[in-house]
Protein backbone atom coordinates (compact mmCIF):
# COMPACT_ATOMS: atom_id res chain seq x y z
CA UNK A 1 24.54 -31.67 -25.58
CA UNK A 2 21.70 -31.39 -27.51
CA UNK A 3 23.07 -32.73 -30.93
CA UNK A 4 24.93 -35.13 -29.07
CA UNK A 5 22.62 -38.24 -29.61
CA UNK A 6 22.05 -37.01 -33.56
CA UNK A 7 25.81 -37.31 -33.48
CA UNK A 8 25.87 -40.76 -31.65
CA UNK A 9 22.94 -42.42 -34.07
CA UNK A 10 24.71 -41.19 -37.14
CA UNK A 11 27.91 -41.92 -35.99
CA UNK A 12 26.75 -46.23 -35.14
CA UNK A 13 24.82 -45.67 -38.88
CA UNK A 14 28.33 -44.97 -40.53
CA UNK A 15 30.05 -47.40 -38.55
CA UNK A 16 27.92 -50.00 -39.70
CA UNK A 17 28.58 -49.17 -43.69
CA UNK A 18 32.07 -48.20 -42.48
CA UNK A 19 32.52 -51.59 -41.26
CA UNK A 20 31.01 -53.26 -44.21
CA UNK A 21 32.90 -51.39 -46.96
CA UNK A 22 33.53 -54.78 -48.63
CA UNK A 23 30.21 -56.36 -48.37
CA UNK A 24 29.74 -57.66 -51.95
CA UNK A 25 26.40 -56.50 -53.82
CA UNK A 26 23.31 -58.33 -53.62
CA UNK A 27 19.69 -59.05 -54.99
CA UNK A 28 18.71 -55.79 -56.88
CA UNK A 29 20.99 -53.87 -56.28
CA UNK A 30 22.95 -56.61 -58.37
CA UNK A 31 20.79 -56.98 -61.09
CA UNK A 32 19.20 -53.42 -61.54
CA UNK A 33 20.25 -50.39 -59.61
CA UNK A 34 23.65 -50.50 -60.03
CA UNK A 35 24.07 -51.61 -63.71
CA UNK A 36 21.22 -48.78 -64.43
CA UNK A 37 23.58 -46.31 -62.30
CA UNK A 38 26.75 -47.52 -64.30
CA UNK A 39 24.67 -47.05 -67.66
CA UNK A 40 23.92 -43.18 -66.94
CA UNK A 41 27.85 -42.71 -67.89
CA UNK A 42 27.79 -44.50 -71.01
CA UNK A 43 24.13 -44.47 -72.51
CA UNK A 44 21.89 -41.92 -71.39
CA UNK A 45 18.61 -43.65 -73.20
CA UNK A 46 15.45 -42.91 -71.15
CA UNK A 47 14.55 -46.74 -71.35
CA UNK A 48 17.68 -49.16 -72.09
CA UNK A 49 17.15 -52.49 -74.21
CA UNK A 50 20.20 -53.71 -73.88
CA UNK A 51 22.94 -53.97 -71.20
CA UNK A 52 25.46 -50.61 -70.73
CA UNK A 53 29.09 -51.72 -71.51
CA UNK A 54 29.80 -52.03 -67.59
CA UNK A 55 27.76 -55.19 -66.99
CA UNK A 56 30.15 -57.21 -69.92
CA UNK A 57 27.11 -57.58 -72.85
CA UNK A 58 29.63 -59.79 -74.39
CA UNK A 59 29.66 -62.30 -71.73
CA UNK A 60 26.57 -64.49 -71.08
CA UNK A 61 23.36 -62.77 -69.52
CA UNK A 62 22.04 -64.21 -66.26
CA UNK A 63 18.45 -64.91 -66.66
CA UNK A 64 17.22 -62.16 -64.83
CA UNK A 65 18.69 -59.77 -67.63
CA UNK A 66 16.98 -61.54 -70.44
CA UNK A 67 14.62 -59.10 -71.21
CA UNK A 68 17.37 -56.41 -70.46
CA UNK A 69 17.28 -53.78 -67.45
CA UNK A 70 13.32 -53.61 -66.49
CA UNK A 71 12.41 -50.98 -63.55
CA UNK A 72 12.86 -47.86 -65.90
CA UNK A 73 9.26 -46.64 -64.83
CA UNK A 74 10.58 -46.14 -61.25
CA UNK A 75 11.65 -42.72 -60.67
CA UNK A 76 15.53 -41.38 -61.36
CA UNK A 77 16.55 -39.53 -58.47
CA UNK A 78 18.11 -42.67 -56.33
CA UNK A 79 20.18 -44.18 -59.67
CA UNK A 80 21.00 -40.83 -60.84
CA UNK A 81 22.64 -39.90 -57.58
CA UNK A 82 24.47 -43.38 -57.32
CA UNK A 83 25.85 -42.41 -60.94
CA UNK A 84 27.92 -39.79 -59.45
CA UNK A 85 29.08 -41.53 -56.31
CA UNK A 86 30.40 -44.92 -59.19
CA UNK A 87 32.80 -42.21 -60.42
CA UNK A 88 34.77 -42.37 -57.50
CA UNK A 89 38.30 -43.82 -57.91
CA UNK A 90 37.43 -47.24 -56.03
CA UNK A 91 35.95 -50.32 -57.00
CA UNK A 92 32.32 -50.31 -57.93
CA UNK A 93 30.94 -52.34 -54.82
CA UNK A 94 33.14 -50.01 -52.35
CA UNK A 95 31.63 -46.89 -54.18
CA UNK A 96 28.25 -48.15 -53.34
CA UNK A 97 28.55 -48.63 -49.91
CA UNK A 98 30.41 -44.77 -49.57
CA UNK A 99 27.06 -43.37 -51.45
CA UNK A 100 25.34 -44.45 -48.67
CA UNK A 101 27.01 -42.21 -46.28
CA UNK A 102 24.86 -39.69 -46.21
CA UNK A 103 21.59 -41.71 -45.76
CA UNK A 104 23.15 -43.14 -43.23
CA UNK A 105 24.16 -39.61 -41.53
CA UNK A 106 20.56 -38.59 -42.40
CA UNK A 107 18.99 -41.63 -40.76
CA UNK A 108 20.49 -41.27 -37.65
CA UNK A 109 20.28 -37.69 -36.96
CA UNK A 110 16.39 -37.95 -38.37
CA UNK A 111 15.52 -40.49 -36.00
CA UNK A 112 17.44 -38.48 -33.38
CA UNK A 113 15.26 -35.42 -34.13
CA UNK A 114 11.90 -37.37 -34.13
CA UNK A 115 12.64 -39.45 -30.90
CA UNK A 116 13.09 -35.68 -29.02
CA UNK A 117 9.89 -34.22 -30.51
CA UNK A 118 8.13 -37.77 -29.73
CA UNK A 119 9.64 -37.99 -25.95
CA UNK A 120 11.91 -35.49 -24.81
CA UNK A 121 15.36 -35.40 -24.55
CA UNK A 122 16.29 -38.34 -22.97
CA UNK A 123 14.61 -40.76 -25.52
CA UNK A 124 16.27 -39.12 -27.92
CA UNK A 125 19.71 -40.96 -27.26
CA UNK A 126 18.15 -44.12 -27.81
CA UNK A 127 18.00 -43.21 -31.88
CA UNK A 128 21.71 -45.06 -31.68
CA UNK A 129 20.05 -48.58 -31.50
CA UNK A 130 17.49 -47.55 -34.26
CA UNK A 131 20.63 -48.27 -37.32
CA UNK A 132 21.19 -51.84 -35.75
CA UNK A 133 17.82 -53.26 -35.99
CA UNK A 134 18.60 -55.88 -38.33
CA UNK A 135 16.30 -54.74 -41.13
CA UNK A 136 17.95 -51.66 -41.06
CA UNK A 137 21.44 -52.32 -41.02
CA UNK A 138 20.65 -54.51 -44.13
CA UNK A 139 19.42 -51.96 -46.16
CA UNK A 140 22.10 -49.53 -45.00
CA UNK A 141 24.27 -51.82 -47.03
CA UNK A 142 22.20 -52.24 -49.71
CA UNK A 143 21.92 -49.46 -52.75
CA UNK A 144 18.18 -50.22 -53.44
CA UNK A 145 15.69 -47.42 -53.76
CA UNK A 146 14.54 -47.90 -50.17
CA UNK A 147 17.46 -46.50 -49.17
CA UNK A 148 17.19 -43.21 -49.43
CA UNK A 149 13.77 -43.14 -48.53
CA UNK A 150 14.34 -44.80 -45.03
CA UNK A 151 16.74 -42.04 -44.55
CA UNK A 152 14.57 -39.22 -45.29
CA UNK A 153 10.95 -40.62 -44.15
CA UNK A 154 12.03 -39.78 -40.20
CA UNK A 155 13.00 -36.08 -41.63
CA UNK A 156 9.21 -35.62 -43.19
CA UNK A 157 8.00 -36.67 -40.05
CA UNK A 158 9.59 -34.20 -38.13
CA UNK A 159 8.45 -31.40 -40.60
CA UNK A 160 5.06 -32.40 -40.24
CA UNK A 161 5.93 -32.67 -36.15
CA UNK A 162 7.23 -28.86 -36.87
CA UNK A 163 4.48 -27.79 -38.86
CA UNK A 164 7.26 -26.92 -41.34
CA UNK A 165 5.77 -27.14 -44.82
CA UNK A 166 8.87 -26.58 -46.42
CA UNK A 167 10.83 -29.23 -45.00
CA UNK A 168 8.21 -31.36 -45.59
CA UNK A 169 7.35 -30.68 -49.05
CA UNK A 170 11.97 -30.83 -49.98
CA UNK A 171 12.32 -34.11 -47.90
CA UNK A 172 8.87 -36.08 -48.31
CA UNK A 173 9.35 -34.92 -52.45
CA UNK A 174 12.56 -36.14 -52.82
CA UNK A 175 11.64 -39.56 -51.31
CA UNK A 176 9.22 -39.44 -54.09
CA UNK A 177 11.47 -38.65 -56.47
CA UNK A 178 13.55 -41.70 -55.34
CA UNK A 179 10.86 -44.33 -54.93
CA UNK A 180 6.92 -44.31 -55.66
CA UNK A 181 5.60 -44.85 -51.96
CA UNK A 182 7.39 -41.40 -50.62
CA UNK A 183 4.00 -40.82 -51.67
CA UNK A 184 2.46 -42.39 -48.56
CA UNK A 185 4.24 -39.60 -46.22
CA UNK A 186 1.10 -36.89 -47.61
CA UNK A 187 -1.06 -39.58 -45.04
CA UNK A 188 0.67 -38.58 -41.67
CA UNK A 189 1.05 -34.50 -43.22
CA UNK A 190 -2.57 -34.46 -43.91
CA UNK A 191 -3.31 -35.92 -40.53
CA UNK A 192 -1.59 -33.68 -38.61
CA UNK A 193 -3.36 -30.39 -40.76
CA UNK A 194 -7.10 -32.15 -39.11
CA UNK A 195 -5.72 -32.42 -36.36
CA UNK A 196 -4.07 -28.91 -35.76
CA UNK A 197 -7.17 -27.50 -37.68
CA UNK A 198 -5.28 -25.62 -40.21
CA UNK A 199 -4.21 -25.42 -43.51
CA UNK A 200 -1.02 -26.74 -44.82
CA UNK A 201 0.42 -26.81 -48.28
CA UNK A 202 3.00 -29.19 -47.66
CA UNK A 203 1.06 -32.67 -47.67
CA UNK A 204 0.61 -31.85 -51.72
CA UNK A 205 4.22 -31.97 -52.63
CA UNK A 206 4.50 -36.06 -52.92
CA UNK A 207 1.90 -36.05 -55.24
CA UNK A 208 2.44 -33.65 -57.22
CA UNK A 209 6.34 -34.92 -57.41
CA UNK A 210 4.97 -38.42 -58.25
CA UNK A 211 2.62 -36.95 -60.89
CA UNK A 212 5.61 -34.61 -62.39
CA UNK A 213 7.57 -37.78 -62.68
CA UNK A 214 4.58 -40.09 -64.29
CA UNK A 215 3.76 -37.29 -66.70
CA UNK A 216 7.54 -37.18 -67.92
CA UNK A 217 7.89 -40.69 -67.79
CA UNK A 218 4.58 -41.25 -70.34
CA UNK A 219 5.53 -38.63 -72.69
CA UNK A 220 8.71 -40.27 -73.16
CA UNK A 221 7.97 -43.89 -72.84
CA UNK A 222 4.08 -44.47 -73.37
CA UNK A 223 3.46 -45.54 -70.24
CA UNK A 224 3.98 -43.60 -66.45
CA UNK A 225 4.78 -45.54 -63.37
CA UNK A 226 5.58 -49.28 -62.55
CA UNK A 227 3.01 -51.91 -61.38
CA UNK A 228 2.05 -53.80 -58.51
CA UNK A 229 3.80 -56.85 -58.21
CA UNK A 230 0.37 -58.60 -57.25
CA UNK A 231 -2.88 -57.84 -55.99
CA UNK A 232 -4.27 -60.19 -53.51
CA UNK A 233 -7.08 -62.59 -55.30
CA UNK A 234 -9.80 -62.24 -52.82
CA UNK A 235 -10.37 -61.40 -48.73
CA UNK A 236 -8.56 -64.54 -47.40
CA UNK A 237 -5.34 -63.69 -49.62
CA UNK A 238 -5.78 -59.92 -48.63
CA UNK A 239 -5.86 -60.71 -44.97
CA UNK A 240 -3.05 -63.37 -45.18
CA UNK A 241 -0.98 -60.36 -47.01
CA UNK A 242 -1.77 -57.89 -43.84
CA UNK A 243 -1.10 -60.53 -41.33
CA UNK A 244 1.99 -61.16 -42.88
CA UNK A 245 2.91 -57.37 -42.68
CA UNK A 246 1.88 -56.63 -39.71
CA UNK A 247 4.38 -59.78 -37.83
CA UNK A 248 7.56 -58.42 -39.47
CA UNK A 249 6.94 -54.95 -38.66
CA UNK A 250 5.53 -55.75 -34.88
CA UNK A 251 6.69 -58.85 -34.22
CA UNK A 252 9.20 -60.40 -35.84
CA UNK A 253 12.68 -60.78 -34.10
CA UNK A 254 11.38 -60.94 -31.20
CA UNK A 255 10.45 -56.75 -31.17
CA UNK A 256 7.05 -58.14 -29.73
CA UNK A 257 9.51 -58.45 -26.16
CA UNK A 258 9.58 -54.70 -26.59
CA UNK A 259 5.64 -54.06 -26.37
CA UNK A 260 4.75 -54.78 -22.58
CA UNK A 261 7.90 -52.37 -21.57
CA UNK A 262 6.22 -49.70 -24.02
CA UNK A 263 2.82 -50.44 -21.88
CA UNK A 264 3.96 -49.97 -19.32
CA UNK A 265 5.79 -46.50 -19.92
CA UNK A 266 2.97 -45.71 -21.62
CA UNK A 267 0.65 -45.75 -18.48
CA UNK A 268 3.63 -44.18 -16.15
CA UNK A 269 4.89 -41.67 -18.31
CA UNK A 270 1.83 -40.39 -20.69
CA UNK A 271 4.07 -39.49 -23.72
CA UNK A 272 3.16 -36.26 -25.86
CA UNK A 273 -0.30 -37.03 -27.22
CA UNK A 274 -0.13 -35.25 -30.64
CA UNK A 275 3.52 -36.60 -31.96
CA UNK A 276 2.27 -39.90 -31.06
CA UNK A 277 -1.01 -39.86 -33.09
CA UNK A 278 0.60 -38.54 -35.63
CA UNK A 279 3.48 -41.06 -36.07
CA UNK A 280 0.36 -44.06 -35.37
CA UNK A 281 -1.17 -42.48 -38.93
CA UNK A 282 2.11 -43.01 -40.51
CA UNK A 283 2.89 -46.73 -39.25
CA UNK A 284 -1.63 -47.52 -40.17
CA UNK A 285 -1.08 -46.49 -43.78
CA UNK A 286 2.25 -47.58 -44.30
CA UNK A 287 0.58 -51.48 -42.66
CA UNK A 288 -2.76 -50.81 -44.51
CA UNK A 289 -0.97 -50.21 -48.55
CA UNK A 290 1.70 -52.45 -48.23
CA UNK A 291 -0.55 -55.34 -46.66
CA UNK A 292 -2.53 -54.89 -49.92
CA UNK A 293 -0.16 -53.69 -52.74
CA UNK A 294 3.40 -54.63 -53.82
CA UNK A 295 3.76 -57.66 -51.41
CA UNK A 296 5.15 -61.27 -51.96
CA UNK A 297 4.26 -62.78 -48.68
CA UNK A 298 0.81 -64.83 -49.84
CA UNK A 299 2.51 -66.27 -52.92
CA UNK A 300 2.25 -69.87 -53.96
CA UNK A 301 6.32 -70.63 -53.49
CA UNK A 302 8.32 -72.66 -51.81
CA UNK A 303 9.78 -70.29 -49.04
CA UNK A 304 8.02 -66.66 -47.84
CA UNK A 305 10.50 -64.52 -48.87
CA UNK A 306 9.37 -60.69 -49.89
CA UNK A 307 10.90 -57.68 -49.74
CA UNK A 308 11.05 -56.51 -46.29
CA UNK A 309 12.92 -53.60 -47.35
CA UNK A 310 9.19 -52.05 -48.49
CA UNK A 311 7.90 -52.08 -44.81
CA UNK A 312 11.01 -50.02 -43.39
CA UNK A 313 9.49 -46.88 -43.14
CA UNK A 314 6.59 -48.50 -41.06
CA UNK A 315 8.95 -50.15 -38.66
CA UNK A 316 10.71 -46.69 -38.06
CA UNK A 317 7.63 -45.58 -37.32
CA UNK A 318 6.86 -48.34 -35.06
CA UNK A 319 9.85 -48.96 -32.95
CA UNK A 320 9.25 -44.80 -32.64
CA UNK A 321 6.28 -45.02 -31.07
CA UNK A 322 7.44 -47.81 -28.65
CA UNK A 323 10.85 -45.65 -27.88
CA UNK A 324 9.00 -42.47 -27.00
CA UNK A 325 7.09 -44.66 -24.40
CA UNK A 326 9.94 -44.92 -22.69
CA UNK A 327 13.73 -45.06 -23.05
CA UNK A 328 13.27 -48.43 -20.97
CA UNK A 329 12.10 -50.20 -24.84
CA UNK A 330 15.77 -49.24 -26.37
CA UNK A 331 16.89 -52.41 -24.09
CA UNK A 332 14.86 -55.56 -25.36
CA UNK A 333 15.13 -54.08 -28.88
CA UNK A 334 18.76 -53.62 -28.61
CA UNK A 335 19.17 -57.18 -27.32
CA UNK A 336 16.92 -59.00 -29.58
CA UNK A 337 18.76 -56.56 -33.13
CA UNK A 338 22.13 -58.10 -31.71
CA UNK A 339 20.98 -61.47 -31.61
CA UNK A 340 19.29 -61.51 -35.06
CA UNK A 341 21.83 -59.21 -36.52
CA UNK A 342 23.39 -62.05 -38.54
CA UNK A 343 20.98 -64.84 -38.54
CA UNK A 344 18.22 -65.90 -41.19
CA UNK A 345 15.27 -65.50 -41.29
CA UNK A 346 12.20 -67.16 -43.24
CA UNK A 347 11.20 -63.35 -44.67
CA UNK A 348 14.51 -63.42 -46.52
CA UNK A 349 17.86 -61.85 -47.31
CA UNK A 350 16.62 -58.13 -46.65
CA UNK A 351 15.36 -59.49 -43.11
CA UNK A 352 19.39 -58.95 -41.52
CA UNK A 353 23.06 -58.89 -42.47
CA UNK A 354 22.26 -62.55 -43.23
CA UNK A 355 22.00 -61.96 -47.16
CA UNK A 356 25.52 -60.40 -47.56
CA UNK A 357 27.12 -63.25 -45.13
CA UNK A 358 26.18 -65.37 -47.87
CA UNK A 359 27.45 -63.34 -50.87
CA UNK A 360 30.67 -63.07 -48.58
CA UNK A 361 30.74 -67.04 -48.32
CA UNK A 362 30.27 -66.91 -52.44
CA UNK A 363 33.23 -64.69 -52.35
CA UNK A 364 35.15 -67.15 -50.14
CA UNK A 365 34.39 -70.00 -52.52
CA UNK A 366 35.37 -68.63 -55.38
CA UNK A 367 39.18 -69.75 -55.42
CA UNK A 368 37.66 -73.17 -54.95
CA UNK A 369 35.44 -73.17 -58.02
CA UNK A 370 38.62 -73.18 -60.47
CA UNK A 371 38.10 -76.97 -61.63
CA UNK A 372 39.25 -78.85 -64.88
CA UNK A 373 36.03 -80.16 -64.36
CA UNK A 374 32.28 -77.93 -64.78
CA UNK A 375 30.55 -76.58 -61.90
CA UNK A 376 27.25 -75.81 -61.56
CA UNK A 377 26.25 -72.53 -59.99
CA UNK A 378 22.78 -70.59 -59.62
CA UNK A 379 21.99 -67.55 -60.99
CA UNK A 380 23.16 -65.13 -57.91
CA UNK A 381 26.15 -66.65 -57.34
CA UNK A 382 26.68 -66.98 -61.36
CA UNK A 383 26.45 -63.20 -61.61
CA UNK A 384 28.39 -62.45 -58.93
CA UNK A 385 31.40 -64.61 -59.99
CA UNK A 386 31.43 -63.54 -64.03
CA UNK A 387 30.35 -59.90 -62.94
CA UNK A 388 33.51 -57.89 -61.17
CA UNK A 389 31.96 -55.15 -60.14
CA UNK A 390 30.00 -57.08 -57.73
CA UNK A 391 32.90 -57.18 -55.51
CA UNK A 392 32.96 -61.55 -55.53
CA UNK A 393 35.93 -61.51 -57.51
CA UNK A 394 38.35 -59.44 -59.42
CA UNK A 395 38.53 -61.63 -62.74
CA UNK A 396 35.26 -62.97 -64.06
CA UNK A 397 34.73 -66.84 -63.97
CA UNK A 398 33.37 -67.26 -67.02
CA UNK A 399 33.69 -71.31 -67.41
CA UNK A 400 30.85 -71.66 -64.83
CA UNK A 401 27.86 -73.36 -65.73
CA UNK A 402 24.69 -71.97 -64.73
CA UNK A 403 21.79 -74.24 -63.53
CA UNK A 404 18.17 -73.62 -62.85
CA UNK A 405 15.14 -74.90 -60.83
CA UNK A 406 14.24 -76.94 -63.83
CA UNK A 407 17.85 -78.30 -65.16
CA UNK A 408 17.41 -81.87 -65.92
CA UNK A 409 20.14 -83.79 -63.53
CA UNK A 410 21.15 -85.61 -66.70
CA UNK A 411 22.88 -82.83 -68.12
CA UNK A 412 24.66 -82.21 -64.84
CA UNK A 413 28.34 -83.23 -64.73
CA UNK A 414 31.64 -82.66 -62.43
CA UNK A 415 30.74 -80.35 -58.97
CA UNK A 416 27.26 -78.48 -57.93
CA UNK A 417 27.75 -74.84 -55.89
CA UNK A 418 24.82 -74.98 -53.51
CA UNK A 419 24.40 -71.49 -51.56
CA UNK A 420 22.01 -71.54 -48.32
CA UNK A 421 19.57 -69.37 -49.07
CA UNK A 422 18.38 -68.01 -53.03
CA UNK A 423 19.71 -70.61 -55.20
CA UNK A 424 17.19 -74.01 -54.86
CA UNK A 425 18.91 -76.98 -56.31
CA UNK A 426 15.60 -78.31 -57.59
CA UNK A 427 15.98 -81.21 -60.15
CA UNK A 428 19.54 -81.60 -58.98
CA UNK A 429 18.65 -82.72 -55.65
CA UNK A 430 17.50 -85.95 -57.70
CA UNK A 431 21.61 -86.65 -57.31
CA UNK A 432 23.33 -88.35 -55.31
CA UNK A 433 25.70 -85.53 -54.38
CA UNK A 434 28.66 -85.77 -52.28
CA UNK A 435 29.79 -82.29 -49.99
CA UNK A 436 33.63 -81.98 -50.57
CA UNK A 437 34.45 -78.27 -49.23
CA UNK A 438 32.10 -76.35 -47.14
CA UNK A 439 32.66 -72.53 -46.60
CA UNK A 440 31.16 -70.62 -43.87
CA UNK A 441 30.61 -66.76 -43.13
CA UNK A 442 28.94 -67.08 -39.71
CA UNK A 443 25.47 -68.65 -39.85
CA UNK A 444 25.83 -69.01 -43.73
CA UNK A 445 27.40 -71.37 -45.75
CA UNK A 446 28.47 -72.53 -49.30
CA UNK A 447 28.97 -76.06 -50.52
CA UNK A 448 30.71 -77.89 -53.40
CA UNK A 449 29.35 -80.97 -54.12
CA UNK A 450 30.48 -83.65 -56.35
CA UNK A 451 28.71 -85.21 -58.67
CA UNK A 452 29.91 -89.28 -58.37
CA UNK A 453 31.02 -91.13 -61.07
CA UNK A 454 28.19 -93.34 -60.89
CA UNK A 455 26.02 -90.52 -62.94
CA UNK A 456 26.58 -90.02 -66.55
CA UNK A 457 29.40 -88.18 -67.41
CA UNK A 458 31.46 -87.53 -63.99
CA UNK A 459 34.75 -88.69 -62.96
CA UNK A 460 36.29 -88.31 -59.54
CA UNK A 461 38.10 -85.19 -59.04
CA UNK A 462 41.53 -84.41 -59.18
């Protein structure tokens, strides 16, 4: 019995890739991770400037591969390990979602381990709900860098929980060696060491991982590590940044339902002190660098989208602390990750399963989009439908056209794709377009529109 709820959270993790074998691929894992991945068969180059044969160089580029495949500075281990898993004997999207087996194996049984040493054995059964918050169960399906480290932060933390150096300094240095902010996990390890009064050795390993890798990385390219996307301008823009940070992570989805229940097991129960504190240093300095580095929430654009994916090892973290207050919290957070499961949300694609109902609705357009006529599609739906491997369609659709935020409506002739969420219309909106096929995937939808005959160019369709 006392694996038993490892083996129930893993086994609802791998259900919910099992269940999604299909899901096309999205965002970066589109345009970078997997084409990089693909490349490490064919051109081993430390930094590519130009596309590996897998991605079709002699098709058009989408605009996000005009200045070929950027991201090189991040570190290897995540793409490397996704190189081997593309070799299966499946197609490319289907291979993706099978390397993420075993961070979804490792999620589960982490969080299983954590939730025991945070509240006993009884909250450790509700680790099963923890792969269904929405956030979550998005990335699960996604092959970004952020998955492996969701997978492996709740294992650090239970080496630190341990006072296991060695577990700490393997699973805290390969996060690092699969994405930059593994770093951040040295925070919660150099806690604990004040707090126990002793020293520990393992807190060192992320940086000196992240150091290796810079140091490698400069004597090969000329510079080390990659950037920060932004850097808020001045205190209002900083604070706007953390408040945006600290919603999605405490609030958002309604998880704020779950807070008063925590309260109040808090004050009936009084959880282990020192797992607790410990986990509360993690979640403050995951809030604290991502509500000041690396986040898209205060930027001038026309939605709020960012990359929720970043704050994932927070909101483990989080909905940790509010679990080991009592098992009582599993039940608003269960109900409120069911209901948002699926729906959108104005943080963006990596917010639920939302973003891949819409690639799924691209996929169930496609048969549509074969016109004597052009049609006009944006640039994520444009890659997925002239790019196979993304799992949209099996023969590329190269006769699309491809419009932009800025395509003058003048130009624009025969039918306009417009997908729900990603692809703005812009200047095309200035049309007077007509809907003649909608396609839904749940809450998302597709639509072809027709230009009229009354603008330059068009004819009615056949």
């Amino acid at each position: 019995m006392r694996h038993a709820p490892a083996l129930l959270a893993s086994l609802v993790a791998v259900l919910v890739v099992l269940l999604n074998l299909d899901a096309p691929l999205v965002e970066d894992g589109l345009f970078w991770w997997v084409p990089k991945a693909l490349s490490m068969g064919t051109d081993p180059g430390w930094v590519l400037d130009q596309l590996p044969a897998a991605t079709r160089p002699e098709a058009r580029l989408p605009p996000q591969w005009a200045g070929g495949l950027p991201d090189y500075a991040h570190p290897v281990g995540w793409y490397a390990y996704l190189a081997l898993l593309l070799k299966l004997p499946v197609k490319t999207h289907v291979a993706v979602h099978l390397a993420a087996l075993p961070c979804a194996v490792g999620l589960g049984a982490g969080m299983a381990a954590l939730l025991r040493r945070m509240g006993g054995p009884q909250v450790a059964w509700t680790a099963a709900l923890i792969p269904l918050l929405p956030p979550v169960a998005a990335q699960l399906l996604r092959c970004d860098t952020d998955l492996p480290l969701m997978a492996l932060t709740p294992w650090a933390l239970v080496a630190i929980l341990d006072r296991r150096d060695w577990l700490f300094a393997l699973t805290a240095g390969l996060a690092t060696f699969c994405k930059e902010p593994g770093v951040l996990l040295a925070a919660p390890a150099l806690a604990a060491c004040l707090m126990d009064r002793r020293r520990g050795w393992g807190w060192a390993a992320p940086p000196l991982v992240l150091a290796g890798w810079a140091l490698l990385h400069w004597s090969q390219t000329g510079w080390a590590l990659a950037g920060s996307e932004r850097l808020p301008e001045d205190l209002g823009g900083w604070l706007a940044d953390l408040g945006s940070v600290l919603w999605i992570v405490l609030g958002e989805q309604w998880r704020w339902l779950a807070v008063p229940v925590a309260a109040w097991g808090l004050w009936r129960l009084s959880p282990r002190r020192r797992p607790l504190l410990i986990v509360l240093a993690h979640v403050l300095v995951q809030l604290a660098f991502f509500g000041t580095l690396n986040f898209l929430g205060g930027l001038d654009r026309l939605d709020h989208h960012t990359h929720v994916r970043y704050l994932i090892p927070g909101l483990l973290g989080w909905v940790a602390l509010l679990l080991a207050a009592t098992p009582w919290t599993a039940a608003p957070l269960l109900l409120t990750s069911l209901f948002f499961l699926h729906r959108p949300s104005a943080w963006g694609p990596e917010s639920s399963i939302y973003g891949l109902d819409v690639a799924r609705a691209v996929r169930l357009a496609a048969p549509a989009l074969e016109r004597d006529q052009p049609v006009w599609v944006g640039s994520y739906a444009w890659t997925q439908l002239t790019r196979p491997y993304a799992g949209v369609v099996d023969e590329p659709m190269d006769q699309l056209q491809l419009y932009a935020f800025e395509t003058d409506p003048r130009e624009v002739s025969g039918f306009v794709v417009e997908v729900c969420e990603g692809e703005p219309l812009g200047r095309l909106q200035e049309l007077d377009l007509q809907e003649v096929q909608r396609f839904e995937v749940r809450h998302a939808w597709v639509k072809l529109h027709l230009v009229p005959a009354s603008e330059p160019g068009v004819s009615t369709p056949p």
